[in-house]
Protein backbone atom coordinates (compact mmCIF):
# COMPACT_ATOMS: atom_id res chain seq x y z
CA UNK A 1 -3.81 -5.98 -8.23
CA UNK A 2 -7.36 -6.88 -7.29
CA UNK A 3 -9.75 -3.95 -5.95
CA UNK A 4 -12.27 -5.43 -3.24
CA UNK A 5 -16.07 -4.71 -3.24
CA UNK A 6 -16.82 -6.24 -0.82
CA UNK A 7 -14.44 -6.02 2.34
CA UNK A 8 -15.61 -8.19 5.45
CA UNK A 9 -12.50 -7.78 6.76
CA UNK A 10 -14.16 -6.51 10.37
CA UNK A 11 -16.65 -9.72 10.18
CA UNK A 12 -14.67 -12.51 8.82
CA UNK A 13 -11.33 -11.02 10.45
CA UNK A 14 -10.50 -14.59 12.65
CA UNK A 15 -7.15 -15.34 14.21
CA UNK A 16 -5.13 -15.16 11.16
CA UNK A 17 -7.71 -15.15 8.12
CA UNK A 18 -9.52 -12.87 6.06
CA UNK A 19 -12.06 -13.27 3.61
CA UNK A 20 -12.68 -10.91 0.99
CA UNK A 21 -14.13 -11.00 -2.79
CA UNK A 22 -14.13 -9.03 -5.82
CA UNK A 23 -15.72 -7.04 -8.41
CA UNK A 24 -15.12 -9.90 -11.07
CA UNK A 25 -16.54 -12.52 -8.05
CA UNK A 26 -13.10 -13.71 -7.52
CA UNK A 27 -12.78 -14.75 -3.16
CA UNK A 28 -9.71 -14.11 -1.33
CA UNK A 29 -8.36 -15.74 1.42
CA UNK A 30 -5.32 -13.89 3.15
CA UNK A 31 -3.68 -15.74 5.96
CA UNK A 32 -1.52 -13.65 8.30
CA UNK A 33 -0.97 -14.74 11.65
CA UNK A 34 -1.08 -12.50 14.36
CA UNK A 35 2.27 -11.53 16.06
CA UNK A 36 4.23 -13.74 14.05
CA UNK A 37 7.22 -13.48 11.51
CA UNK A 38 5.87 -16.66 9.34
CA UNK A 39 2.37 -18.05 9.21
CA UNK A 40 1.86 -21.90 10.72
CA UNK A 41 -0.83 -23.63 10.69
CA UNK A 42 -2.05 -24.60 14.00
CA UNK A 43 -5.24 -26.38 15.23
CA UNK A 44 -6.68 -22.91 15.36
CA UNK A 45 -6.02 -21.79 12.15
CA UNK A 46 -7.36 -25.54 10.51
CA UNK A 47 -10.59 -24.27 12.34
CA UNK A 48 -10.81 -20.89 10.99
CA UNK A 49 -9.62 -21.90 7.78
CA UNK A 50 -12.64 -24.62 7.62
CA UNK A 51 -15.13 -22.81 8.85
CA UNK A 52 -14.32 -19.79 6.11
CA UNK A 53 -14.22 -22.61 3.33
CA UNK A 54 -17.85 -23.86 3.97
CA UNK A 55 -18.43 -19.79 3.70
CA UNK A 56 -16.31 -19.31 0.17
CA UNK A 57 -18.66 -22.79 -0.60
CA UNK A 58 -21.70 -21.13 -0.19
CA UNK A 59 -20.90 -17.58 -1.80
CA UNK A 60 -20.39 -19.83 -4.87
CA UNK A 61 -17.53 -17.69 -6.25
CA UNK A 62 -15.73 -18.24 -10.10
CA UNK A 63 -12.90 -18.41 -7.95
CA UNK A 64 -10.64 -19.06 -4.98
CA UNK A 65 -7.12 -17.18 -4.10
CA UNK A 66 -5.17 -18.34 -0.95
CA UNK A 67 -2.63 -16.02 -0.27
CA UNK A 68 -0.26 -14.25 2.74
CA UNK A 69 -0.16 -11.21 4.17
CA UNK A 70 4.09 -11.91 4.99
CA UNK A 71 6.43 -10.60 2.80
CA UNK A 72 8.39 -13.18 4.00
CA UNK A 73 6.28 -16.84 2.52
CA UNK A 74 3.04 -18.67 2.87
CA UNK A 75 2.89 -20.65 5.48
CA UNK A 76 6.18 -22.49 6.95
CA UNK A 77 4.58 -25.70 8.32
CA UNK A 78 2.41 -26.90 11.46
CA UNK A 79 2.58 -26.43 14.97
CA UNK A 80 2.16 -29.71 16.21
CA UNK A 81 2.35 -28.52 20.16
């Protein structure tokens, strides 16, 4: 697994994201939305999710890994409510 130096869980914690990166300068983006069997994306969550990409942008990282916090998938579609 990956060990986290740096943890911003309590500052980048949005909706359903969280950014943290790595010793080796690897980023990683957990979705896991909040009361909710499977994640889906929702307006919200496009928000959060492009406001913490212009973030990973600027931290210039070797690398980007989008992942869930479910043991059940990724993300099972859009809520288009």
């Amino acid at each position: 697994m990956h060990a986290m130096v740096d943890s911003r869980a309590s500052d980048d914690k949005l909706g359903a994201w969280r950014l943290e990166t790595d010793a080796e300068g690897i980023a990683w983006l957990h979705i896991d939305c909040p009361g909710a069997g499977t994640n889906v994306l929702s307006n919200e969550t496009l928000r959060e999710l492009t406001r913490l990409l212009a973030e990973v942008g600027q931290l210039s990282p070797k690398g980007l890994v989008i992942l869930s916090d479910k043991p059940s998938g990724f993300i099972a579609g859009a809520d288009v409510k």
